[in-house]
Protein backbone atom coordinates (compact mmCIF):
# COMPACT_ATOMS: atom_id res chain seq x y z
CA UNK A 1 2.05 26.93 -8.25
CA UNK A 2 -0.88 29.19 -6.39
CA UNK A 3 -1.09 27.22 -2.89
CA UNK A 4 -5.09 27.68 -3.34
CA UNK A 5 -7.56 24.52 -3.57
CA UNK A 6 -4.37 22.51 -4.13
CA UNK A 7 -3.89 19.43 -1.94
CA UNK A 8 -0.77 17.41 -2.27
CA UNK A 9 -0.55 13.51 -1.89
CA UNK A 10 2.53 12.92 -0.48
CA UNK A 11 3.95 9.99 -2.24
CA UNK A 12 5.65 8.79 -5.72
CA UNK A 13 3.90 5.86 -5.44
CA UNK A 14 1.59 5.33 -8.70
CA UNK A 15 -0.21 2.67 -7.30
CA UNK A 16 -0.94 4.56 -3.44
CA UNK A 17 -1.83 7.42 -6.35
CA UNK A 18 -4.59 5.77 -8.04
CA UNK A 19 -6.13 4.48 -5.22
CA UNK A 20 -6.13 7.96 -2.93
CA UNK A 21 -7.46 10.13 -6.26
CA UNK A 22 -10.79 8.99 -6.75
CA UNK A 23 -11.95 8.53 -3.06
CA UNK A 24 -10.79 12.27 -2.75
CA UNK A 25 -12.03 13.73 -6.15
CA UNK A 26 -15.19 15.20 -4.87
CA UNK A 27 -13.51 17.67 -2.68
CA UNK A 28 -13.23 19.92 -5.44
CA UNK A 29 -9.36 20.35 -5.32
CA UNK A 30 -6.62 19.86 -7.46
CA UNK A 31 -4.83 16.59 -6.13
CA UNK A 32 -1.28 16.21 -7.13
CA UNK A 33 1.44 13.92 -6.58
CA UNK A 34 5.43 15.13 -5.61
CA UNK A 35 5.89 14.25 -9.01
CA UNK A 36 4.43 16.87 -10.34
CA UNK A 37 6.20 19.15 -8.20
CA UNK A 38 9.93 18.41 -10.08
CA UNK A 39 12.79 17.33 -8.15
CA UNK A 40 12.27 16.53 -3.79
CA UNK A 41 14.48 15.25 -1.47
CA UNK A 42 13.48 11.90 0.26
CA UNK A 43 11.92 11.92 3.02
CA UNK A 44 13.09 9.06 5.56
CA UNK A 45 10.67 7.57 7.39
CA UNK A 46 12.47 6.57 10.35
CA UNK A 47 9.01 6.64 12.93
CA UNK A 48 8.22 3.40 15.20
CA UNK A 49 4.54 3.18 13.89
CA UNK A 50 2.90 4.25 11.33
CA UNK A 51 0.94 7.13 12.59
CA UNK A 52 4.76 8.63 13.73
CA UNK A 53 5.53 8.33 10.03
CA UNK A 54 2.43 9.66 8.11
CA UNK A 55 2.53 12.80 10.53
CA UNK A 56 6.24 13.23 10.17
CA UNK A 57 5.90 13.04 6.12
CA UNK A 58 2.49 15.27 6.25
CA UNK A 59 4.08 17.53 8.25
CA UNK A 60 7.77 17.72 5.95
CA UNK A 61 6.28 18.15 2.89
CA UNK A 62 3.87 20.55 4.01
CA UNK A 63 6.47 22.73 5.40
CA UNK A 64 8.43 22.30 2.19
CA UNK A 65 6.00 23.22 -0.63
CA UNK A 66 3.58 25.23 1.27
CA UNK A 67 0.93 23.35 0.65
CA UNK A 68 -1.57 20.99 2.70
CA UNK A 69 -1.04 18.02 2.41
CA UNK A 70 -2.00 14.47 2.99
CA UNK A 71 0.54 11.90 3.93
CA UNK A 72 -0.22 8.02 4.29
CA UNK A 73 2.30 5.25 6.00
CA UNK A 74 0.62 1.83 5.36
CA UNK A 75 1.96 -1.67 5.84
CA UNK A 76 1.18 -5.11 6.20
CA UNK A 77 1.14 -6.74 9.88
CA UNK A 78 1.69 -10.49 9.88
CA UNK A 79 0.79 -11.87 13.41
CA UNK A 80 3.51 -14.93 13.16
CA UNK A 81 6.09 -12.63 12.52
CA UNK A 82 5.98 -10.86 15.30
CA UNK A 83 4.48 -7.94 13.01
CA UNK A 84 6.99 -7.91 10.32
CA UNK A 85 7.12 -6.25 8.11
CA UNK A 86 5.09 -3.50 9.45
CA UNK A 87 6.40 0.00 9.54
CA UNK A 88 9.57 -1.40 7.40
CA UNK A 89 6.84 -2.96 4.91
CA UNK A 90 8.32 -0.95 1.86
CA UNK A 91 11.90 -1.26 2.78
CA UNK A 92 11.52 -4.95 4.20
CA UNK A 93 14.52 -6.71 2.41
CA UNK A 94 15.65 -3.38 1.16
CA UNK A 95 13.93 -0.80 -1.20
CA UNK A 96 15.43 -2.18 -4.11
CA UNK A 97 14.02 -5.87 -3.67
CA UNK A 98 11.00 -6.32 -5.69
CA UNK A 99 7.52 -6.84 -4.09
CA UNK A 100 7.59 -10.82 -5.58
CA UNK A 101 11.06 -11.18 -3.80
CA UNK A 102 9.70 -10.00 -0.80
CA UNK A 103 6.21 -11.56 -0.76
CA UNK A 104 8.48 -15.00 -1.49
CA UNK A 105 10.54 -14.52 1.26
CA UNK A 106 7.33 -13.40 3.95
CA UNK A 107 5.81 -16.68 3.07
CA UNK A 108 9.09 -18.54 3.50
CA UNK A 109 9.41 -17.15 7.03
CA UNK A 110 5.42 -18.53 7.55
CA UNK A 111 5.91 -21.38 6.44
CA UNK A 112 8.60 -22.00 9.57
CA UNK A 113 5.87 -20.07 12.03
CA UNK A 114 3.30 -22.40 11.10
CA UNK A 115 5.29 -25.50 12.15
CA UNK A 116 5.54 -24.02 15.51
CA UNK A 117 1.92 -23.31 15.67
CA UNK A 118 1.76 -19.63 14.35
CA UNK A 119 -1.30 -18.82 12.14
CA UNK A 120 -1.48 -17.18 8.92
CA UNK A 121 -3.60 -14.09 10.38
CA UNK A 122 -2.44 -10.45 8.92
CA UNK A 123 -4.22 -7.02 8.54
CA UNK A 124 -3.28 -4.07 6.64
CA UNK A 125 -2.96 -0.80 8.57
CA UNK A 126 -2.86 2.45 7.10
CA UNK A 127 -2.25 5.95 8.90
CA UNK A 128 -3.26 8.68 7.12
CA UNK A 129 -1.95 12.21 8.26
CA UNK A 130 -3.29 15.62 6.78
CA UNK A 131 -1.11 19.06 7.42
CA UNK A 132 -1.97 22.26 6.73
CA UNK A 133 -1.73 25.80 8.61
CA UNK A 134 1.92 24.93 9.52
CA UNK A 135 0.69 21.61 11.43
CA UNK A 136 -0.68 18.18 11.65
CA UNK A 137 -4.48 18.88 11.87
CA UNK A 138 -5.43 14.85 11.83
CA UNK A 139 -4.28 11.43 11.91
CA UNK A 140 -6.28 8.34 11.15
CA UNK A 141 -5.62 4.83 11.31
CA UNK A 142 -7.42 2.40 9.19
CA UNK A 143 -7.31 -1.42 9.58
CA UNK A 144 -8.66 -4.87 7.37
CA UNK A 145 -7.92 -8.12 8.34
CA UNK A 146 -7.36 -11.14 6.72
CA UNK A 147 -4.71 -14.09 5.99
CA UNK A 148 -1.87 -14.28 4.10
CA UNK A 149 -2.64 -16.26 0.90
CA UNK A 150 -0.46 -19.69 0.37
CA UNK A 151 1.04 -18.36 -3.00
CA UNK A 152 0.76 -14.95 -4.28
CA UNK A 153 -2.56 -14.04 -6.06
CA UNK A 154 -3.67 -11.72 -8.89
CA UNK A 155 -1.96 -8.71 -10.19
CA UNK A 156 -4.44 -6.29 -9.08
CA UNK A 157 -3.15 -3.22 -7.05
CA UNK A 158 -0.16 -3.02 -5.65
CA UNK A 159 2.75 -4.42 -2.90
CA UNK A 160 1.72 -7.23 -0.99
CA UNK A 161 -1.44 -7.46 -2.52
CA UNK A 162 -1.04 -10.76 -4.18
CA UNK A 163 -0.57 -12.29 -0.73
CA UNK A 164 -3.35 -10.90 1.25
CA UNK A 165 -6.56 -12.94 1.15
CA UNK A 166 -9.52 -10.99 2.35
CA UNK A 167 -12.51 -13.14 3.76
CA UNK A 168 -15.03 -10.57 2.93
CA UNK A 169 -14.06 -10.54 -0.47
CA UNK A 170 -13.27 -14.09 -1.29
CA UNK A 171 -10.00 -13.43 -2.43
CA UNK A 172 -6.65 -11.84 -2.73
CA UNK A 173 -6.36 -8.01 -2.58
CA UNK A 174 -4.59 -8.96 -6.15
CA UNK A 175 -7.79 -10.59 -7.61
CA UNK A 176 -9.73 -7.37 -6.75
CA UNK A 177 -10.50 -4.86 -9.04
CA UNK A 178 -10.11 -1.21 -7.01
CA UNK A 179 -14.43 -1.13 -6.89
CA UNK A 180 -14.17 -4.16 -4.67
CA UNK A 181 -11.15 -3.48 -2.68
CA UNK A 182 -12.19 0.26 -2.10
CA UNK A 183 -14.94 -1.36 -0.39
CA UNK A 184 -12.86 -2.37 2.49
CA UNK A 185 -9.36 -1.57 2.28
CA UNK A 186 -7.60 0.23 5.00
CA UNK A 187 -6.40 3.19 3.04
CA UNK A 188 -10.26 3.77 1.78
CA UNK A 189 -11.47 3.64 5.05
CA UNK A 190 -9.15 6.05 6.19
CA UNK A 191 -9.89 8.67 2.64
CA UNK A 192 -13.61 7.95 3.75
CA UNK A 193 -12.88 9.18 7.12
CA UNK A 194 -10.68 11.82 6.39
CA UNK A 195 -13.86 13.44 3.46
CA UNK A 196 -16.29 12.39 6.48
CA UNK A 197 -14.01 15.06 8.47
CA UNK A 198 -13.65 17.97 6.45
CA UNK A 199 -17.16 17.65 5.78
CA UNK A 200 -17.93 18.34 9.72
CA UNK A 201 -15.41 20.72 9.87
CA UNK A 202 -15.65 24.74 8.91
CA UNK A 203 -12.32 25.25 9.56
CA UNK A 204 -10.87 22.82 7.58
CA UNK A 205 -12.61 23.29 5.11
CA UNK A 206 -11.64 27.06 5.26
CA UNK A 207 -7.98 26.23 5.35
CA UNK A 208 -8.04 24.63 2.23
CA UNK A 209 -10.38 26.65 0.20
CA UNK A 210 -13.00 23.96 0.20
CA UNK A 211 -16.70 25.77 0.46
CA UNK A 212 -18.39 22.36 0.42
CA UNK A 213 -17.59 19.10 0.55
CA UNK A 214 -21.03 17.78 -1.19
């Protein structure tokens, strides 16, 4: 696979997939999942926050398939909980527990907060890393806030979706079609900001074979 005008998307994720395609399409470059790329070994993402992690994972797979390549770690932030479940959003309960298991159990552990006065404010961060030319070129981070929803929500998107209730939208994240959510959500800001920087940037640009990013 010719490492020209490819960009990789550094994830498995089908759902993280469909969202990061379209708000990248017009860049004129093939996008393509590790998937495509046949067998990879995991990648752990062992970081304290999630810029640490999307850097780390742009950065590994880069190095590994000599491509560029954008990386994303993205989690949800409950106040109450001290942050959980964060940077361990994906592996909160273990990576085998299913997203209902561990939305059921997050609002559980709210329920408790509440009584001692906690609140059911949340946001959504997302840090999304691009590497190419054997190093991290940028990192954004991306945030929406909201409240965690008192049952789950939809079956929109993907994750914790169901649970987070967006007061600019009226609703869950789940109840959202992607139009609406790509409106606000913290991984679309950060694609927005990440086209908004190869567009200001020649070098960039250059680096991976992009002559314009209109």
């Amino acid at each position: 696979m010719s490492p020209q005008r490819i960009l990789l998307i550094a994830s498995t994720n089908p759902g993280k997939i469909l969202e990061i395609v379209p708000l990248l399409f017009h860049l004129s470059l093939r996008l393509v999942g590790l998937d495509e790329l046949g067998s990879d070994p995991g990648f752990v993402e062992d970081g304290e926050t999630f810029a640490d992690n999307s850097a780390s994972k742009a950065l590994h797979y880069h190095l590994l398939h000599g491509l560029p390549t954008v990386a994303d770690d993205s989690g949800l932030v409950v106040s109450a909980l001290g942050g959980e479940p964060g940077v361990r959003s994906s592996r909160f309960l273990g990576e085998e527990t299913s997203y209902p298991e561990k939305m059921a159990r997050i609002l559980e552990m709210l329920r408790k907060a509440e009584k001692a006065g906690g609140t059911r404010a949340a946001r959504f961060t997302c840090a999304l890393s691009l590497a190419v030319g054997g190093r991290v070129a940028a990192t954004i981070e991306k945030h929406v806030f909201g409240n965690i929803a008192e049952q789950p929500r939809g079956d929109h998107g993907f994750g914790y979706d169901p649970i987070f209730y967006s007061p600019a939208l009226g609703k869950t994240f789940g109840e959202s079609v992607a139009a609406e959510k790509d409106r606000i959500s913290h991984r679309a800001q950060a694609l927005r900001s990440l086209a908004a920087l190869l567009e200001s940037h020649e070098k960039l640009r250059g680096e991976l074979g992009i002559s314009s990013c209109a």
